[in-house]
C-alpha atoms as a PDB file:
ATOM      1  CA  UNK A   1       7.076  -9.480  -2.915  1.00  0.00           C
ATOM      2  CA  UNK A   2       5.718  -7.421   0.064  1.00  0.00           C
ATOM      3  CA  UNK A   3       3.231  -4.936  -0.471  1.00  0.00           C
ATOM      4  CA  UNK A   4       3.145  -2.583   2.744  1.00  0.00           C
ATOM      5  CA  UNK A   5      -0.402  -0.278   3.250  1.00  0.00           C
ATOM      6  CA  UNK A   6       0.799   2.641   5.534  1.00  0.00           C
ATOM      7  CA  UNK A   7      -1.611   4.220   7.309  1.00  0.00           C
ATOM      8  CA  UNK A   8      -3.707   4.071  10.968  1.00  0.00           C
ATOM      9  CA  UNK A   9      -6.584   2.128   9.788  1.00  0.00           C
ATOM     10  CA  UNK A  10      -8.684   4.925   8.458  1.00  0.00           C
ATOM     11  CA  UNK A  11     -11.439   4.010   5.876  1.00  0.00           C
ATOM     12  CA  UNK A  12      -9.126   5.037   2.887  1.00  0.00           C
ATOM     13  CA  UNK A  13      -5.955   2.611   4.094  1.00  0.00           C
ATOM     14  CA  UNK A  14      -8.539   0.175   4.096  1.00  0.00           C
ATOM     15  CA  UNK A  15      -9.879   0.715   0.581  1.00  0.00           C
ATOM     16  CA  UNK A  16      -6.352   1.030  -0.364  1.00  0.00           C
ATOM     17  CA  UNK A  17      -5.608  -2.653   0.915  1.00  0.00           C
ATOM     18  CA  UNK A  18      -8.507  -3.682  -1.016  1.00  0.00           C
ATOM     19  CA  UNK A  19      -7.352  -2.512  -4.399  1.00  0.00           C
ATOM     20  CA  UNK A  20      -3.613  -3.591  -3.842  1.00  0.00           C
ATOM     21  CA  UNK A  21      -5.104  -7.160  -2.825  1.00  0.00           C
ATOM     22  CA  UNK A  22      -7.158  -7.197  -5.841  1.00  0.00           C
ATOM     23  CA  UNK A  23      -4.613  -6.309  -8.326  1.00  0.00           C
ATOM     24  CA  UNK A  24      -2.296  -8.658  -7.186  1.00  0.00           C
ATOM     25  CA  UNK A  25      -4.412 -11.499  -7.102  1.00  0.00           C
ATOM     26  CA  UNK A  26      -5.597 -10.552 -10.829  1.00  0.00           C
ATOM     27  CA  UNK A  27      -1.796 -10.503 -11.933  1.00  0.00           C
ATOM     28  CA  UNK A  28      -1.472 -13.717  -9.989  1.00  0.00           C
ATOM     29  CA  UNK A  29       1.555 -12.248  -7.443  1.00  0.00           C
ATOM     30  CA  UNK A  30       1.757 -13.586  -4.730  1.00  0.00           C
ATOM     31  CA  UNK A  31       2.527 -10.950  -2.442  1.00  0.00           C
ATOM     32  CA  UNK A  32       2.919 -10.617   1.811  1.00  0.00           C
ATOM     33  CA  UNK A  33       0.671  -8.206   2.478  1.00  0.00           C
ATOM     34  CA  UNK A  34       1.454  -5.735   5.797  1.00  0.00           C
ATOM     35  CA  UNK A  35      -0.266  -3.342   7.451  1.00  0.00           C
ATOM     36  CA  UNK A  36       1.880  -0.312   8.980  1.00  0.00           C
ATOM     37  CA  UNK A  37       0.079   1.225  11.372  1.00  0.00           C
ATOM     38  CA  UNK A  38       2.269   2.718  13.780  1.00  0.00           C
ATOM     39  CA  UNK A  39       2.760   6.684  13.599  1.00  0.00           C
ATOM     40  CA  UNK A  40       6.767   6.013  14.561  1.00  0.00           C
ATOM     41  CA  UNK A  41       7.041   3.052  11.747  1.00  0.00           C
ATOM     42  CA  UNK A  42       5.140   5.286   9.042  1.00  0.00           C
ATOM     43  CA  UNK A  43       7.276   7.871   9.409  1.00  0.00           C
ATOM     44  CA  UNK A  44       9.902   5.888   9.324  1.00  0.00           C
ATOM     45  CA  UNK A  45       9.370   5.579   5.758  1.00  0.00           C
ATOM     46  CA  UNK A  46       9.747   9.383   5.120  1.00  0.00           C
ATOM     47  CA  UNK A  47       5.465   9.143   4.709  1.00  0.00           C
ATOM     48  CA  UNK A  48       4.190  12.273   6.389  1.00  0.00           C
ATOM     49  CA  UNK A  49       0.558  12.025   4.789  1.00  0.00           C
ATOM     50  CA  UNK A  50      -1.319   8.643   4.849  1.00  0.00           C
ATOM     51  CA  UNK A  51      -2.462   6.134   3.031  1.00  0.00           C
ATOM     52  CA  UNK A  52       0.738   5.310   1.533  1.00  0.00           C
ATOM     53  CA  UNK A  53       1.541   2.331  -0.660  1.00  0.00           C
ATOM     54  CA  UNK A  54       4.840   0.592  -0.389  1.00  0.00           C
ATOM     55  CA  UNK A  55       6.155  -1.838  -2.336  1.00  0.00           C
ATOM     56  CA  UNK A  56       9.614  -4.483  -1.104  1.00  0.00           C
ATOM     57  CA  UNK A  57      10.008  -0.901   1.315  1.00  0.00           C
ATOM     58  CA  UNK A  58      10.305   1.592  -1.487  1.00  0.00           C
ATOM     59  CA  UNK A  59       6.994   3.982  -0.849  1.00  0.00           C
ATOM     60  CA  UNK A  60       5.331   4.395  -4.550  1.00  0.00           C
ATOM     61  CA  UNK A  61       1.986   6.500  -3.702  1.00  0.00           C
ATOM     62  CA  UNK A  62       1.421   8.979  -0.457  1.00  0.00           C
ATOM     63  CA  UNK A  63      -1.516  10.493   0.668  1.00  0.00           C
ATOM     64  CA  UNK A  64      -3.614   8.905  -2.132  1.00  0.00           C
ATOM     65  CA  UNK A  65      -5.915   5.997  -3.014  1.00  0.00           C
ATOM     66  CA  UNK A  66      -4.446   4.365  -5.864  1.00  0.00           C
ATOM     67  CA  UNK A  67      -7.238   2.546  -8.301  1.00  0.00           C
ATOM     68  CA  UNK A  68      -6.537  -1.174  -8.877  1.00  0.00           C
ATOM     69  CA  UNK A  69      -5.283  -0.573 -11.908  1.00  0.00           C
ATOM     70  CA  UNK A  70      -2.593   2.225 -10.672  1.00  0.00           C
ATOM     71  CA  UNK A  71      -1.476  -0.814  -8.534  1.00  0.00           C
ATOM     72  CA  UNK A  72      -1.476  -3.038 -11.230  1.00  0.00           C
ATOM     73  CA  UNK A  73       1.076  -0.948 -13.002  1.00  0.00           C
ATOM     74  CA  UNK A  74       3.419  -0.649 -10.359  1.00  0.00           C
ATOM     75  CA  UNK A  75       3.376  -4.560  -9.665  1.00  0.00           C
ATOM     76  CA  UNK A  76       3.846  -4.990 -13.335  1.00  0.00           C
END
């Protein structure tokens, strides 16, 4: 599983890592974690608004900081 955080590195792309770290290792996934940082590679994703959570490529949050257990749910 890859779990991609979209964003530029701001202080809410980096809480949103945390959380999607946390769940997974709670559900005991292990996941590739990636960070997209890029402006061209976001947007390449159809993401206009950042953070962004993306999960195997298929963007599930935007412009949000999803709680751990939001993330949870989506890794479930």
């Amino acid at each position: 599983m890859k779990i991609q955080i979209l964003g530029t590195g701001c202080s809410k792309c980096k809480l949103l890592e945390q959380h999607a770290r946390e769940a997974a290792t709670e559900l005991g996934i292990q996941a590739e974690f990636e960070k997209v940082q890029e402006v061209e590679d976001i947007m390449a994703f159809g993401v206009l608004m950042t953070p962004a959570l993306a999960i195997d490529n298929e963007v599930k949050a935007v412009g949000r900081v999803l709680t751990k257990d939001q993330i949870k749910a989506l890794l479930s």
